[in-house]
Protein backbone atom coordinates (compact mmCIF):
# COMPACT_ATOMS: atom_id res chain seq x y z
CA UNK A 1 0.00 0.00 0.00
CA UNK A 2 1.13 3.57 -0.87
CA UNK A 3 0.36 6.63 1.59
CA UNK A 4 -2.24 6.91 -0.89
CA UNK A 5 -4.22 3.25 -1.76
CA UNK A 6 -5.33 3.18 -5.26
CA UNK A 7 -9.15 3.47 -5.78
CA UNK A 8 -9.17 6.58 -3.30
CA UNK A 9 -11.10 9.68 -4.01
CA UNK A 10 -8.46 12.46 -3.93
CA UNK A 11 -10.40 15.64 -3.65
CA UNK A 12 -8.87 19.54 -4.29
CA UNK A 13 -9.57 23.47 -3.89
CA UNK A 14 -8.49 25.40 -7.51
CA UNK A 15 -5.94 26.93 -7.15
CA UNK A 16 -5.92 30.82 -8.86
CA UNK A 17 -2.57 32.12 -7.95
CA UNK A 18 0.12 29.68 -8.78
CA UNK A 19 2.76 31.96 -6.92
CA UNK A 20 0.88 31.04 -3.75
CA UNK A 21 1.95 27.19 -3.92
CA UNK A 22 3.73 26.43 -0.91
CA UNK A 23 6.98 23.79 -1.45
CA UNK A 24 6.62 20.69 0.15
CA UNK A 25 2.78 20.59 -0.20
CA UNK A 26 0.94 17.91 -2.41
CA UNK A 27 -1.06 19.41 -5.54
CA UNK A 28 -3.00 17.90 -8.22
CA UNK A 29 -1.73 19.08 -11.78
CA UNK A 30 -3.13 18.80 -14.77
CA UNK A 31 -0.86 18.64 -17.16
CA UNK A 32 -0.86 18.78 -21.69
CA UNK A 33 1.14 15.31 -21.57
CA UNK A 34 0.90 13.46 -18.63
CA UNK A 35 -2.78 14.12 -17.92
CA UNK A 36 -3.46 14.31 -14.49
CA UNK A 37 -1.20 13.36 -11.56
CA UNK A 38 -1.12 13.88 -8.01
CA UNK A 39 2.47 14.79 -6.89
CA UNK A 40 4.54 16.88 -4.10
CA UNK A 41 5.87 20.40 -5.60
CA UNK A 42 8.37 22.38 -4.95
CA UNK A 43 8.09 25.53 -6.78
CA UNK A 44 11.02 26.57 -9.34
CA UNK A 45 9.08 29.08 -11.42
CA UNK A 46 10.65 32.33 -10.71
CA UNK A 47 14.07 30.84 -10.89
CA UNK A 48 13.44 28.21 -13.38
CA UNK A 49 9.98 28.29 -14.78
CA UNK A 50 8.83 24.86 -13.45
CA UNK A 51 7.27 23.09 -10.96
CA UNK A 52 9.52 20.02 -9.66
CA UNK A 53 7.18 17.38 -8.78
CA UNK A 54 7.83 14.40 -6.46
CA UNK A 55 5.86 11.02 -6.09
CA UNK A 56 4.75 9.78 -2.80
CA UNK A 57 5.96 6.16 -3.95
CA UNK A 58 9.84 6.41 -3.52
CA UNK A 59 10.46 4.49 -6.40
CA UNK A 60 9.64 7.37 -8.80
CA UNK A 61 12.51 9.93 -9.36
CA UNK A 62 11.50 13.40 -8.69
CA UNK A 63 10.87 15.26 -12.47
CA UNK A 64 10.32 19.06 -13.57
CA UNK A 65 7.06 20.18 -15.72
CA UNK A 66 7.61 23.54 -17.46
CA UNK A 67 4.75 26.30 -16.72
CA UNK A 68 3.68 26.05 -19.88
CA UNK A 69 2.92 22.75 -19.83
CA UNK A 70 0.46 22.81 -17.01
CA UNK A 71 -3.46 23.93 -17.55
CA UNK A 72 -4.72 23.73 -13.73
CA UNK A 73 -3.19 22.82 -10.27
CA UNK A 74 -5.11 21.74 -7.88
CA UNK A 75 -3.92 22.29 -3.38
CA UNK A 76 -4.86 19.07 -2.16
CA UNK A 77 -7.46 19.00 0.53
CA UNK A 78 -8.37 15.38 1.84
CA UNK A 79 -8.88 11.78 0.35
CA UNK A 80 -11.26 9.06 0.77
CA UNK A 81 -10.78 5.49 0.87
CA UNK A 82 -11.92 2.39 2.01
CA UNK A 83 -8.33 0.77 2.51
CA UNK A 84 -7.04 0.84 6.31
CA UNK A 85 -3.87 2.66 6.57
CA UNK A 86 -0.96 0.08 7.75
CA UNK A 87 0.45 0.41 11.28
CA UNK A 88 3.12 3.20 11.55
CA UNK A 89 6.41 1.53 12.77
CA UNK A 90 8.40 2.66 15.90
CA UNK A 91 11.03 4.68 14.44
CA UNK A 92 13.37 2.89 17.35
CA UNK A 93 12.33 -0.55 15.81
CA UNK A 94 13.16 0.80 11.94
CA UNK A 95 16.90 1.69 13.14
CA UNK A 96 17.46 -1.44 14.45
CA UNK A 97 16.17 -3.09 11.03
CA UNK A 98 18.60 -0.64 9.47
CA UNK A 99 21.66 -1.90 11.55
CA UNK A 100 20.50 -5.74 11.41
CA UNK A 101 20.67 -5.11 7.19
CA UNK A 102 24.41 -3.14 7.51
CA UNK A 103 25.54 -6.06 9.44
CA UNK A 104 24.58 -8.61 7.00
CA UNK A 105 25.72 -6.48 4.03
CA UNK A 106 29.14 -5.93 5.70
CA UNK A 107 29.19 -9.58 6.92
CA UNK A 108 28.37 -10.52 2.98
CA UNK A 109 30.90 -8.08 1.23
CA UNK A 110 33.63 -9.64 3.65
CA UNK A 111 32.71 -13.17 2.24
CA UNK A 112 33.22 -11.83 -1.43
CA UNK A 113 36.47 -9.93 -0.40
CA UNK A 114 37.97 -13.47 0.15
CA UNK A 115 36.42 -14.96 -2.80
């Protein structure tokens, strides 16, 4: 599951001013190519002309959409789904994964160091 399950109802307020987007906050775009997407912005136009826009699924590298290119933005305001969020974990329990997974990477590099 994503932070946001697919099949939810993302919902928006329009968004007039573009200069009032706020980096860091999630925005609906719609864009000429991509169609519609749901992304977190952080606003490059005065410098740049663009909006970079990052996915809430990690596995997505972050990707820049040229003013022109947009029609509407959307602030997101709320979404609605039927899917139970997972349970958050400890952040105490996460480092420990972390450490338990250098250990073994360490402890597997060494074995193909004497290889």
């Amino acid at each position: 599951m994503l932070p946001i399950p697919d099949g939810s109802w993302v919902t928006g307020e329009y968004l007039q001013d573009w200069n009032t987007i706020v980096n860091g906050q999630a925005y609906i775009i719609f864009t000429l190519d991509d169609g519609i997407v749901f992304k977190i912005v952080e606003n490059l136009m005065k410098e740049h002309g663009v909006l970079r826009l990052y996915s809430l699924n990690p596995v997505y590298d972050p990707y820049d959409v040229h003013i022109q290119d947009i029609r509407e933005i959307w602030k997101f305001v709320h979404y609605i789904s039927s899917e139970l969020p997972e349970p958050a974990i400890p952040e105490n329990h996460l480092l420990s994964m972390v450490a338990r997974l250098k250990k073994d990477v360490d402890r597997l590099n060494k074995k193909v160091d004497r290889s």
